[in-house]
N, C-alpha and C. Protein backbone atom coordinates (compact mmCIF):
# COMPACT_ATOMS: atom_id res chain seq x y z
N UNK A 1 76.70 33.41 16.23
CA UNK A 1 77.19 32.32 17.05
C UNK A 1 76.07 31.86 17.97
N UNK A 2 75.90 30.26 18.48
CA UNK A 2 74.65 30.36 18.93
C UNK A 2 75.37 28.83 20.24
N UNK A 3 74.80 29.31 20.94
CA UNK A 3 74.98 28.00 22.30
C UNK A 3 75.76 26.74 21.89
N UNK A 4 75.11 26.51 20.50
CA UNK A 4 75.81 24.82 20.41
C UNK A 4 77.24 25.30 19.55
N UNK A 5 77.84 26.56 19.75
CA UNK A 5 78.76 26.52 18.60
C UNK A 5 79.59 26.43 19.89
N UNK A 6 79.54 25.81 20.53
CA UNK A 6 80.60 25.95 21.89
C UNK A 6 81.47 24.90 21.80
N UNK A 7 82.90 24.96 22.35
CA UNK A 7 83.35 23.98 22.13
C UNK A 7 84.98 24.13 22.06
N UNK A 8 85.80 22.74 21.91
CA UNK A 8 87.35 22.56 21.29
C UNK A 8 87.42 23.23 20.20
N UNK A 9 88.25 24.11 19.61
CA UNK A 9 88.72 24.12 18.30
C UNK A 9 90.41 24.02 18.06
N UNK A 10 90.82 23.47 17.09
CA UNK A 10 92.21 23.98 16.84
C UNK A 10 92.33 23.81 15.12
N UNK A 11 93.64 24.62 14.55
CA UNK A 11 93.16 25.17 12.94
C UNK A 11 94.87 23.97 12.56
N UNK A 12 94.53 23.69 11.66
CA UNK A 12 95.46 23.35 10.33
C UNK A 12 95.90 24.04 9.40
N UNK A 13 97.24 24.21 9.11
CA UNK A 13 97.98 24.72 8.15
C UNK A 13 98.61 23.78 7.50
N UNK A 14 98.25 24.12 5.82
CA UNK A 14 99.32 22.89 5.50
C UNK A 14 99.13 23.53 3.59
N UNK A 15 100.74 22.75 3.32
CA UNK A 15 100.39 23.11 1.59
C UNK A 15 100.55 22.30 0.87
N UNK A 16 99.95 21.13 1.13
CA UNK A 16 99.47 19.64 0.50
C UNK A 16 101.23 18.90 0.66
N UNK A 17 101.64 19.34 1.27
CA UNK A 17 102.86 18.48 1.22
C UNK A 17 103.19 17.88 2.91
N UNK A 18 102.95 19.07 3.57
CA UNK A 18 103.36 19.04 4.97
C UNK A 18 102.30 19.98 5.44
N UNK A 19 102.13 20.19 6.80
CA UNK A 19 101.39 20.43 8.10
C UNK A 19 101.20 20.57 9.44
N UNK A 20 100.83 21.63 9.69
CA UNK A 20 100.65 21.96 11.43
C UNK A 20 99.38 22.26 11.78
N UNK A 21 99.45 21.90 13.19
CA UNK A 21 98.10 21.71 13.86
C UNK A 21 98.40 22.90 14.99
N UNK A 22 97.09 23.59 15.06
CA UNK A 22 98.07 24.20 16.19
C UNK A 22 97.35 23.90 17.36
N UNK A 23 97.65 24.79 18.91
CA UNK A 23 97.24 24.22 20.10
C UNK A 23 95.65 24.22 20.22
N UNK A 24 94.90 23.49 20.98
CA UNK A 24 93.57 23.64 20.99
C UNK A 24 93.19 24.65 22.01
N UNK A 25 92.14 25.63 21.62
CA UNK A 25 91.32 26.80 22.44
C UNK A 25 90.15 26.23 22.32
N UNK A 26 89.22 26.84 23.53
CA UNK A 26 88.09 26.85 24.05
C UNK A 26 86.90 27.93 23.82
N UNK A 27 85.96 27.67 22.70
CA UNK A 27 85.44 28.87 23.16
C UNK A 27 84.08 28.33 24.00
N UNK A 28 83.95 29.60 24.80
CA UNK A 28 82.71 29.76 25.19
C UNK A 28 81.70 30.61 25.06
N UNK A 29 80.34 30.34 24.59
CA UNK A 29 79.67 31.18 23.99
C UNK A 29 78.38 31.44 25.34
N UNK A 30 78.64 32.88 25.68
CA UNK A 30 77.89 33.59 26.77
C UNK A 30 76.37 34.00 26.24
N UNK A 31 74.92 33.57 26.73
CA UNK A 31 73.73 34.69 26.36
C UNK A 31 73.91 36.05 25.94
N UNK A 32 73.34 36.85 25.31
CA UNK A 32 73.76 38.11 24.55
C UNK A 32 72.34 39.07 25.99
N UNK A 33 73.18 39.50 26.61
CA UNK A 33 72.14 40.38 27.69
C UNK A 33 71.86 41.66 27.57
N UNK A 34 72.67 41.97 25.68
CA UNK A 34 71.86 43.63 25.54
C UNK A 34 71.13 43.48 24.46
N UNK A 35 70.54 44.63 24.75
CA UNK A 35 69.21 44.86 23.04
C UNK A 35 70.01 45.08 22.08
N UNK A 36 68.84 44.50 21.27
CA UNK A 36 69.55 44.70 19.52
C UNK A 36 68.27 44.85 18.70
N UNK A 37 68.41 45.58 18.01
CA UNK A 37 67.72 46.32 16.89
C UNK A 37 67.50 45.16 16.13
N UNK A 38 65.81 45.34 15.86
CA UNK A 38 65.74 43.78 14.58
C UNK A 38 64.54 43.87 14.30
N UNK A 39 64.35 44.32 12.85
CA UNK A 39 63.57 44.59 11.57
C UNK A 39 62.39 44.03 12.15
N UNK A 40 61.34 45.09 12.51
CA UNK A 40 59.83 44.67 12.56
C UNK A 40 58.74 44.47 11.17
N UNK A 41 58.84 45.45 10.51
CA UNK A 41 58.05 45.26 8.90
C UNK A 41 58.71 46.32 8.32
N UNK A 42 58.06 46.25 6.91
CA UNK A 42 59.01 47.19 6.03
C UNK A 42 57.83 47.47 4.70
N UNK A 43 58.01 48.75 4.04
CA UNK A 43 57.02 48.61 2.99
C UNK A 43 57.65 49.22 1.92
N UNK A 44 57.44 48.30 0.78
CA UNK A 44 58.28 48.46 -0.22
C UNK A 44 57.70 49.96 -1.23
N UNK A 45 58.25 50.75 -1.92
CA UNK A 45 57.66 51.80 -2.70
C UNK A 45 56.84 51.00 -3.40
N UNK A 46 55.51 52.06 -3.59
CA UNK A 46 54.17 51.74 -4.13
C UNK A 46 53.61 50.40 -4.09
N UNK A 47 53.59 50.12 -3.03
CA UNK A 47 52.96 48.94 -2.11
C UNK A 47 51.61 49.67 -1.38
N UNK A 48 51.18 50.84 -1.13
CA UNK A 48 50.58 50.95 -1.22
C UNK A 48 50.67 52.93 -1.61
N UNK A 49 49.58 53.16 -2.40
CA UNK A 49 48.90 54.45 -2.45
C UNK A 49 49.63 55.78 -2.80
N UNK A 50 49.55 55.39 -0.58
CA UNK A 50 50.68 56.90 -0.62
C UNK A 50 51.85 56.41 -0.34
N UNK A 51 52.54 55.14 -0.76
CA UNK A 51 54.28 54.91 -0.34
C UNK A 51 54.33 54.79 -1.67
N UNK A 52 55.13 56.19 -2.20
CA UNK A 52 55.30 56.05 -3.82
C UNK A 52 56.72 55.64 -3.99
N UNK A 53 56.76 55.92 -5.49
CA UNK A 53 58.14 55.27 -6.18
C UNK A 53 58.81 56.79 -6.97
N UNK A 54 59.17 57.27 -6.43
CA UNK A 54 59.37 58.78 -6.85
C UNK A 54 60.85 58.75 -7.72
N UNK A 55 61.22 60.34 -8.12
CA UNK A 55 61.92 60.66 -9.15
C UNK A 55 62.71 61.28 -7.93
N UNK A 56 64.13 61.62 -8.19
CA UNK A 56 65.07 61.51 -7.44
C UNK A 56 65.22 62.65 -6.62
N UNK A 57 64.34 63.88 -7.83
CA UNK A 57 64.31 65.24 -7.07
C UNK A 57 63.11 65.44 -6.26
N UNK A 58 62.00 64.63 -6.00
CA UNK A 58 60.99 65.00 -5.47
C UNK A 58 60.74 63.53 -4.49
N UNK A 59 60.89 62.92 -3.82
CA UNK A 59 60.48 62.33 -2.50
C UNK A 59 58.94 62.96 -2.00
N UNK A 60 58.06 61.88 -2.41
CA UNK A 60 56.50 62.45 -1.42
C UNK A 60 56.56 62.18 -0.26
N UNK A 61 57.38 60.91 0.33
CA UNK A 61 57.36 60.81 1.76
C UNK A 61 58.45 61.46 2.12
N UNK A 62 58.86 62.29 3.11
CA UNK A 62 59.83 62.98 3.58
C UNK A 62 60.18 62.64 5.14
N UNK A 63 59.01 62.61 5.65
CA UNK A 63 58.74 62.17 7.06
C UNK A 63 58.05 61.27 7.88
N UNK A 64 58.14 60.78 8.96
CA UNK A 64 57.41 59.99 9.58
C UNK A 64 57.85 60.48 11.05
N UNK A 65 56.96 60.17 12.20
CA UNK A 65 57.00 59.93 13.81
C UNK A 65 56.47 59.14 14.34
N UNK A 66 57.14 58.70 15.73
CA UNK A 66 56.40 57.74 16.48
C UNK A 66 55.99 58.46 17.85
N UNK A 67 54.48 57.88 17.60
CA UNK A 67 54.12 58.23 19.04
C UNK A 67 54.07 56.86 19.57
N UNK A 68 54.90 57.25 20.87
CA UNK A 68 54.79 55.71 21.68
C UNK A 68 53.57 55.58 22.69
N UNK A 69 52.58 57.04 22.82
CA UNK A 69 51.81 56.30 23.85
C UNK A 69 51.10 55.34 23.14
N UNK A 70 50.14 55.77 21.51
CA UNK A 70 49.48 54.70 21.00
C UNK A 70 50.05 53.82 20.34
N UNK A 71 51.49 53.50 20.12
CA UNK A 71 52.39 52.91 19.67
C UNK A 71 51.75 52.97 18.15
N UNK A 72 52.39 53.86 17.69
CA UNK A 72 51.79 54.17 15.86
C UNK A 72 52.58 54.95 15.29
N UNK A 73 52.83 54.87 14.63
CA UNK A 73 54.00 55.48 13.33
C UNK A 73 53.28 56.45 12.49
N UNK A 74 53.56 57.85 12.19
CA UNK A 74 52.49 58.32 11.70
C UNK A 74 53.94 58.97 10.17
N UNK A 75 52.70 58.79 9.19
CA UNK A 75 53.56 59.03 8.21
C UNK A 75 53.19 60.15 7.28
N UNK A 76 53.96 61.28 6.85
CA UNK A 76 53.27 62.02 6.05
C UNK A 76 53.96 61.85 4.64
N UNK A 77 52.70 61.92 3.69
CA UNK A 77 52.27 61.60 2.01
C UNK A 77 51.87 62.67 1.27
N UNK A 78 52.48 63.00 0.30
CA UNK A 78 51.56 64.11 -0.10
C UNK A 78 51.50 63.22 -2.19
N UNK A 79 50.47 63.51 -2.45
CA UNK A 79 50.02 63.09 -3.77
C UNK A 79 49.79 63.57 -5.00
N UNK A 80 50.56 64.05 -5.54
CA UNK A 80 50.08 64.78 -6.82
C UNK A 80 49.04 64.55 -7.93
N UNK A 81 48.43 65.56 -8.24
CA UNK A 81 46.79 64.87 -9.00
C UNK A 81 46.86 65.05 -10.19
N UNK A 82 47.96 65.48 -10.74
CA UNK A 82 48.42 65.60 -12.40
C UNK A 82 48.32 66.73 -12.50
N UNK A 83 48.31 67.90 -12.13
CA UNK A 83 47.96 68.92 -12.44
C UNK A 83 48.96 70.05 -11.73
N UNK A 84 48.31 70.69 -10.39
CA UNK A 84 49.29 71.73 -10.09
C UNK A 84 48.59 71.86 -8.69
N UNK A 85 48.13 70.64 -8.42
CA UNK A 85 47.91 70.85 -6.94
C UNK A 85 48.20 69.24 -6.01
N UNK A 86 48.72 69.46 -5.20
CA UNK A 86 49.08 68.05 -4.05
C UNK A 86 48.44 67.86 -2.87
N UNK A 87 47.66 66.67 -3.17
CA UNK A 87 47.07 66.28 -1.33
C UNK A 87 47.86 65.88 -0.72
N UNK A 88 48.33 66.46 0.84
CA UNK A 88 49.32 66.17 1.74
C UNK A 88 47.99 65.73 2.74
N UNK A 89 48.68 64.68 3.34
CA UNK A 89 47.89 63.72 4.36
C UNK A 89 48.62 63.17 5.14
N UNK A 90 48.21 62.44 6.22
CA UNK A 90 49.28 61.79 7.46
C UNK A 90 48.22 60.77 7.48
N UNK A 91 49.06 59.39 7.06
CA UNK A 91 48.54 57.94 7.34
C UNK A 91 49.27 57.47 8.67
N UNK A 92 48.29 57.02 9.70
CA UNK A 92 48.33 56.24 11.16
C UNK A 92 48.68 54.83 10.63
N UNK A 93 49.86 54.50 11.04
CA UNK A 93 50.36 52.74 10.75
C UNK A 93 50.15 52.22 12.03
N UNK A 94 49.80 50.81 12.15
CA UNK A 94 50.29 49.85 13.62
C UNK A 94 52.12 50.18 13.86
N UNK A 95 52.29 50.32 15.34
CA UNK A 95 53.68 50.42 14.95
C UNK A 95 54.51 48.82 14.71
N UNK A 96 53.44 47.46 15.54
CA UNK A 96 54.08 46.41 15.54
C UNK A 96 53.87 46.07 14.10
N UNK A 97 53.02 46.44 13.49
CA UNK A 97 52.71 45.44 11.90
C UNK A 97 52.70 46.21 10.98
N UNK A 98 52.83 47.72 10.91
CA UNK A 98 52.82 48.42 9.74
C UNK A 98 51.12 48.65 8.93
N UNK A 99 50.27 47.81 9.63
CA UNK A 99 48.78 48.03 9.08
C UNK A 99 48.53 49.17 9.05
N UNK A 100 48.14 49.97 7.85
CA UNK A 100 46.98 50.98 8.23
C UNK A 100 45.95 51.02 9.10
N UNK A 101 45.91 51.79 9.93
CA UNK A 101 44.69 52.08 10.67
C UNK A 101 44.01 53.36 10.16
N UNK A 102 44.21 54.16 9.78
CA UNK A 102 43.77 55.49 9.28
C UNK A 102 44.11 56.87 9.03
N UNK A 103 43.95 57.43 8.24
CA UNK A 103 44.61 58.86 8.12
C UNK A 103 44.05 60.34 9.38
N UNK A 104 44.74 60.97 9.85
CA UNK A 104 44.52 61.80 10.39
C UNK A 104 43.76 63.08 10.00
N UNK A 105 43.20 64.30 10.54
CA UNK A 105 42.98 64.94 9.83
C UNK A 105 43.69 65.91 9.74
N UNK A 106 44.08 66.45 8.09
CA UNK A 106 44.20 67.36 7.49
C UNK A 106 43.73 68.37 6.51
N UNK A 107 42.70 68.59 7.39
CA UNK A 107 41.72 69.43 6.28
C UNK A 107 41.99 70.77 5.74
N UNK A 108 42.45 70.57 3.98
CA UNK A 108 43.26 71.68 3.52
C UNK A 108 42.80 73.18 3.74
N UNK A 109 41.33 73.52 4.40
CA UNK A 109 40.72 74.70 4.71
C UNK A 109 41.44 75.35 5.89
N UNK A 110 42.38 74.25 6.87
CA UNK A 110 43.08 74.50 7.81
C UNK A 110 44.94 74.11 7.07
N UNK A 111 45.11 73.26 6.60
CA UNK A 111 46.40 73.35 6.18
C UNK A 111 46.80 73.53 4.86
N UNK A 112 47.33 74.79 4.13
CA UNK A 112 47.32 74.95 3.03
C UNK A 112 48.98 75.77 3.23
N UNK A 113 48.88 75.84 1.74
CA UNK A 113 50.18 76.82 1.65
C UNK A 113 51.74 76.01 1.49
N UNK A 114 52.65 76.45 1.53
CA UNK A 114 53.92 75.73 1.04
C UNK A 114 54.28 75.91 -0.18
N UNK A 115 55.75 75.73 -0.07
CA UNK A 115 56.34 75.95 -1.28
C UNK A 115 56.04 74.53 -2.33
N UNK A 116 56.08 75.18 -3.98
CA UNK A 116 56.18 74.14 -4.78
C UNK A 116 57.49 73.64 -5.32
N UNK A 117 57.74 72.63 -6.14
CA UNK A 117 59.25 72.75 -7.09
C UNK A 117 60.04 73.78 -7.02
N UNK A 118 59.07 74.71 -8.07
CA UNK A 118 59.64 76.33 -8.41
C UNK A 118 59.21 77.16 -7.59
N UNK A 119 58.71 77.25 -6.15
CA UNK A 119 59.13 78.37 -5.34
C UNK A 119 57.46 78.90 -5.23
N UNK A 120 56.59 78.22 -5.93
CA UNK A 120 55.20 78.91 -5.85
C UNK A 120 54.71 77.97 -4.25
N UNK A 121 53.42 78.17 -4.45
CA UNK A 121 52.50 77.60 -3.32
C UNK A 121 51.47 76.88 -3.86
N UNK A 122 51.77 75.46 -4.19
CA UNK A 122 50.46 74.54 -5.06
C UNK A 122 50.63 73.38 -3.71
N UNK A 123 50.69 74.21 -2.24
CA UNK A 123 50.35 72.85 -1.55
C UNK A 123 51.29 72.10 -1.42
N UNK A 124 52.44 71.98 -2.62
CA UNK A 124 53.37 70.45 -2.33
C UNK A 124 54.40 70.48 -1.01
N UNK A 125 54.64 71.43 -0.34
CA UNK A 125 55.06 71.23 0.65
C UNK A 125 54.32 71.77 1.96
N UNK A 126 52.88 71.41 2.18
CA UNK A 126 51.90 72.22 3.07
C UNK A 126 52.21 71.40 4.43
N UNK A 127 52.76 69.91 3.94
CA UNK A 127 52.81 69.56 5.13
C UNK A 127 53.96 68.82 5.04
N UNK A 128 55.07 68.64 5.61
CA UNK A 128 56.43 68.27 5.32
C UNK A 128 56.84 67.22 6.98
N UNK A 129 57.73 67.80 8.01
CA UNK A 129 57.73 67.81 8.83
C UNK A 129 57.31 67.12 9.95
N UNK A 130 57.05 66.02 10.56
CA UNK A 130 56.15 66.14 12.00
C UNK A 130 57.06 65.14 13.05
N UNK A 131 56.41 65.37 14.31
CA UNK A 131 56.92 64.87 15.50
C UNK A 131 55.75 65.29 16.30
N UNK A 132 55.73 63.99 17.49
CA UNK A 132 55.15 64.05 18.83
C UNK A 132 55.85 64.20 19.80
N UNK A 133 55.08 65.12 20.58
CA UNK A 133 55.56 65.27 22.52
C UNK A 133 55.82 64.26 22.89
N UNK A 134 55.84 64.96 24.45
CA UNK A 134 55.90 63.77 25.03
C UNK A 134 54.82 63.39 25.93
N UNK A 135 53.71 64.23 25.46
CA UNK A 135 52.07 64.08 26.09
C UNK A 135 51.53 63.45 24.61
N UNK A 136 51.68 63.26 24.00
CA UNK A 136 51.00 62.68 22.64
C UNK A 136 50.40 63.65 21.43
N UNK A 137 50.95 64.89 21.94
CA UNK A 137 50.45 65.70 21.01
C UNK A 137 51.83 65.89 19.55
N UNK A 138 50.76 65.99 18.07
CA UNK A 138 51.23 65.67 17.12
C UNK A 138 51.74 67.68 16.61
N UNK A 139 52.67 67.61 16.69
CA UNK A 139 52.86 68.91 15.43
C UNK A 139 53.72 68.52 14.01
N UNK A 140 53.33 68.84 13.26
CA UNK A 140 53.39 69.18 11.56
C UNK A 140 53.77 70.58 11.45
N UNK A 141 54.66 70.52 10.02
CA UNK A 141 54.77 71.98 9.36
C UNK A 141 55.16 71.97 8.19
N UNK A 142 55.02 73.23 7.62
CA UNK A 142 54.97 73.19 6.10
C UNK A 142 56.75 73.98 6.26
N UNK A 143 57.04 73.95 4.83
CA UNK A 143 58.32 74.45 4.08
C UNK A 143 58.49 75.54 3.25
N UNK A 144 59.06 76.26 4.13
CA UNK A 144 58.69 78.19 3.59
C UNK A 144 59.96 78.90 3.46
N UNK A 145 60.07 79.42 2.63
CA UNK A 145 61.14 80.47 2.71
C UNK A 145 60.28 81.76 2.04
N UNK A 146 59.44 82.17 3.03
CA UNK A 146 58.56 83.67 2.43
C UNK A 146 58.76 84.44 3.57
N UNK A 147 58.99 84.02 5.38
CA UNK A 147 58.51 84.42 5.48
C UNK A 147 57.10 84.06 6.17
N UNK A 148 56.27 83.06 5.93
CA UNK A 148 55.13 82.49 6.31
C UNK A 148 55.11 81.26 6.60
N UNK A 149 55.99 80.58 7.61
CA UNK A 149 56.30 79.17 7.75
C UNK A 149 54.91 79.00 8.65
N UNK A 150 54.13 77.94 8.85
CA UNK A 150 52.93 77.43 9.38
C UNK A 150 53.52 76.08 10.26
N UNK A 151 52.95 76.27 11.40
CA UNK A 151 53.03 74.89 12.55
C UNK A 151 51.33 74.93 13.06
N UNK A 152 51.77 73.27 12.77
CA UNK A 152 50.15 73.11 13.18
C UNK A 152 50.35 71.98 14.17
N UNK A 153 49.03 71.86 14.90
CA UNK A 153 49.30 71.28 16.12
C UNK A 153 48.27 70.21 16.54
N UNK A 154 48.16 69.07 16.76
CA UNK A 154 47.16 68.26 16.68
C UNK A 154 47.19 67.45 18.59
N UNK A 155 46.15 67.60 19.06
CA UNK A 155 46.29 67.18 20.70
C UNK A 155 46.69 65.87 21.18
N UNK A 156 46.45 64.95 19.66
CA UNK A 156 46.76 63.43 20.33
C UNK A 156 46.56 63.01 18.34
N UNK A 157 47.10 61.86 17.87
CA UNK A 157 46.69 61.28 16.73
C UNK A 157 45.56 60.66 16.25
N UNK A 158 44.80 60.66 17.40
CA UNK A 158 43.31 60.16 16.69
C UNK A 158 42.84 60.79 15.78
N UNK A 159 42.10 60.09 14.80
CA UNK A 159 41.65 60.72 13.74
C UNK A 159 40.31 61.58 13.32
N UNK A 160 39.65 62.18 14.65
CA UNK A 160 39.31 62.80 15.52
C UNK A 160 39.67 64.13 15.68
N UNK A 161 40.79 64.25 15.98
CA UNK A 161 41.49 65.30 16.74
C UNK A 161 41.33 66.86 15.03
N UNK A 162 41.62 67.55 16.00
CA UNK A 162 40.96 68.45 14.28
C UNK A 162 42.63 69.55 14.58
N UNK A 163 43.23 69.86 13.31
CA UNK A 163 44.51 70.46 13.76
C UNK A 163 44.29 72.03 13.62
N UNK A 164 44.83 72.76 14.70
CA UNK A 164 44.88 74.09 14.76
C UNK A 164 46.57 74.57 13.91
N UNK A 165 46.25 75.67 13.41
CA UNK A 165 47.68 76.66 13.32
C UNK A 165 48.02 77.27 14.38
N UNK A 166 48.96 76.97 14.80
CA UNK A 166 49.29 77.62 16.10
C UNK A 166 50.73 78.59 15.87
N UNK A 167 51.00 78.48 14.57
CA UNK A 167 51.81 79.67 14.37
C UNK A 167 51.91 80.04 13.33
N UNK A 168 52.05 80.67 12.34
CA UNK A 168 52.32 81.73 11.14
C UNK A 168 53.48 83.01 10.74
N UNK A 169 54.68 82.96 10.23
CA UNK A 169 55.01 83.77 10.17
C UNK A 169 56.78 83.59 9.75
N UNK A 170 57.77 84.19 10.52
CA UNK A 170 59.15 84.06 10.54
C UNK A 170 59.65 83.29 12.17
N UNK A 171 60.10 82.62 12.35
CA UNK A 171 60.45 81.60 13.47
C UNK A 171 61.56 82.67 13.72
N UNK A 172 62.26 83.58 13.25
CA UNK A 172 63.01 84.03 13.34
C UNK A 172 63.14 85.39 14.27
N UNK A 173 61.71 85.83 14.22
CA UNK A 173 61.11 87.47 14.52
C UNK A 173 61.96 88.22 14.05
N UNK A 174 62.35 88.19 11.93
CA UNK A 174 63.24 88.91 11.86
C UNK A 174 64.59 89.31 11.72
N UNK A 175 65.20 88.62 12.32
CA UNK A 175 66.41 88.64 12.71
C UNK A 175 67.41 87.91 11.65
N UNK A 176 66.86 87.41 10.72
CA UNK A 176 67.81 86.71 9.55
C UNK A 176 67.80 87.80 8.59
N UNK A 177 69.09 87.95 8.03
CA UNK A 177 68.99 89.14 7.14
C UNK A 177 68.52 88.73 5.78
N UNK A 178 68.97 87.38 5.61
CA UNK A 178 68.79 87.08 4.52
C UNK A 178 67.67 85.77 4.56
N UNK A 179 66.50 86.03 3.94
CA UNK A 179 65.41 84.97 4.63
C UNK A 179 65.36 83.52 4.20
N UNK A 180 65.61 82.77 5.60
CA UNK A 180 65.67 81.51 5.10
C UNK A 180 64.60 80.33 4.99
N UNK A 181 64.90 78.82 4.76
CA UNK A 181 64.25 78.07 4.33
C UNK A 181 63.80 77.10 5.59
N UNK A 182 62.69 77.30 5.88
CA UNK A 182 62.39 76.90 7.74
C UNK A 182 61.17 75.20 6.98
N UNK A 183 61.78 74.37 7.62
CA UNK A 183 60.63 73.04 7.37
C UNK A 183 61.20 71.83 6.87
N UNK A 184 62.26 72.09 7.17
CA UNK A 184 63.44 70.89 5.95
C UNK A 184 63.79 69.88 7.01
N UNK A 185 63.51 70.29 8.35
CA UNK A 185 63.55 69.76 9.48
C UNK A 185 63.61 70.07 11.24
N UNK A 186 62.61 69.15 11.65
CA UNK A 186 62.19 69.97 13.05
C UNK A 186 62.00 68.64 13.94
N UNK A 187 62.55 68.81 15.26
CA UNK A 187 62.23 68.03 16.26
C UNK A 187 61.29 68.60 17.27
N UNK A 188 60.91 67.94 18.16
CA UNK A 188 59.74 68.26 19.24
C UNK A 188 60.29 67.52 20.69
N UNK A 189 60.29 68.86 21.94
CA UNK A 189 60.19 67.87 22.70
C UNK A 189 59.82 68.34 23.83
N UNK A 190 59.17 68.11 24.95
CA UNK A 190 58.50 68.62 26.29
C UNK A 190 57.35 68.31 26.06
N UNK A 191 56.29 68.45 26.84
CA UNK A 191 54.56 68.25 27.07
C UNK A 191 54.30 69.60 27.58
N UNK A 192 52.89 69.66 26.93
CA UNK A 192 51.81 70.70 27.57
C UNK A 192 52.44 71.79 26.67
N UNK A 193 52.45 72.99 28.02
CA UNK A 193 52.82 74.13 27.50
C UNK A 193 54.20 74.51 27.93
N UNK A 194 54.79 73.51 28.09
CA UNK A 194 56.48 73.26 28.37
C UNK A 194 56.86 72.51 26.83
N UNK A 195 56.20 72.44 26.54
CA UNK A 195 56.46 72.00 24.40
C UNK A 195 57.60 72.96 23.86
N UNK A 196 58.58 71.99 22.97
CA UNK A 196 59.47 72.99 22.71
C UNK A 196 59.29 72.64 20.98
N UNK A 197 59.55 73.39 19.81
CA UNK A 197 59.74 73.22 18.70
C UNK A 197 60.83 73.72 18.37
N UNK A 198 62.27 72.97 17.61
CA UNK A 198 63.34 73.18 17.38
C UNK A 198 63.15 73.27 16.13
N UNK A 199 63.57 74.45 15.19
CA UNK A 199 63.88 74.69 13.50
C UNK A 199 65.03 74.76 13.15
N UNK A 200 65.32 73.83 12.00
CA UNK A 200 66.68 74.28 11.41
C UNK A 200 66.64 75.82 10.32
N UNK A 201 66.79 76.74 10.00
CA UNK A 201 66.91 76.94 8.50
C UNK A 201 68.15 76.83 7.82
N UNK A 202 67.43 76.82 6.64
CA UNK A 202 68.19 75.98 5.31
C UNK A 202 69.27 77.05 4.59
């Protein structure tokens, strides 16, 4: 509805023989004074690279975050090379235009490991996961049910920034009898060393 739809109305009933009019109402059409959600860009599968067109059981993109200090959308990709191993990477988008600006680093000498399809470790899930603080720092994690779930931790998204492991092991210390599936999904939230990492397992 838009300003000029303002106005008299009144409706007609009729069944080609006879007819009523009924009384006339007023509407008035007020400015809309709350936010509304409305489609900035969009990228269609395999439009580019790493936004694939996948098979129903395997999704390469799983995740994305926004960091609002540099206003950037960071997306993680992982690529299969025909064989039995997957490059997982995090592409930096504009958040207003969706442009690439650049990939982050993930250098597999520092992020390796994850479950495959069948339960091995070829990398395809090394990096699954991510979210930013609320100081701008990026954490990622891989998808484990061994036992050896990995969080890695990056200080800000520049592509620059080099990522540490800052943890290794059971999120659990243990305490699950039966060991579960930690990486399927995780939020982030506090700054510094008031940082909190929330795990579901699966």
């Amino acid at each position: 509805i838009q300003t000029s739809d303002a106005g008299t109305y009144h409706l007609i009933i009729g069944n080609g023989i006879v007819s009523t009019t009924s009384s006339n109402v007023t509407l008035t059409v007020y400015p809309d004074i709350y936010p509304r959600l409305a489609p900035l860009w969009s990228l269609a599968p395999g439009s580019r690279p790493y936004i694939t067109t996948d098979t129903p059981n395997v999704p390469n993109q799983r995740f994305f975050a926004y960091n609002s200090l540099s206003n950037q959308v960071l997306l993680v990709s992982r690529i299969f090379d025909g064989a039995t191993y997957f490059t997982n990477s995090i592409y930096v988008l504009n958040g207003d235009t969706g442009a690439e600006l650049y990939q982050m680093n993930a250098d597999p000498g520092i992020i390796s490991g994850g479950l495959d399809a069948t339960g091995g470790g070829t990398n395809l899930l090394s990096l699954n996961c991510i979210d930013v603080a609320q100081d701008g720092a990026v954490y990622a994690g891989n998808v484990d049910n061994t036992g050896n779930y990995k969080l890695y931790y990056w200080p800000s998204s520049d592509p620059s920034a080099v990522p540490q492991n800052v943890f290794s092991g059971d999120p659990s210390g243990g305490l699950m009898f039966n060991t579960p599936r930690y990486g399927d999904c995780m939020a982030v939230r506090g700054a510094g060393a008031a940082t909190q990492v929330l795990l579901d397992d699966k």
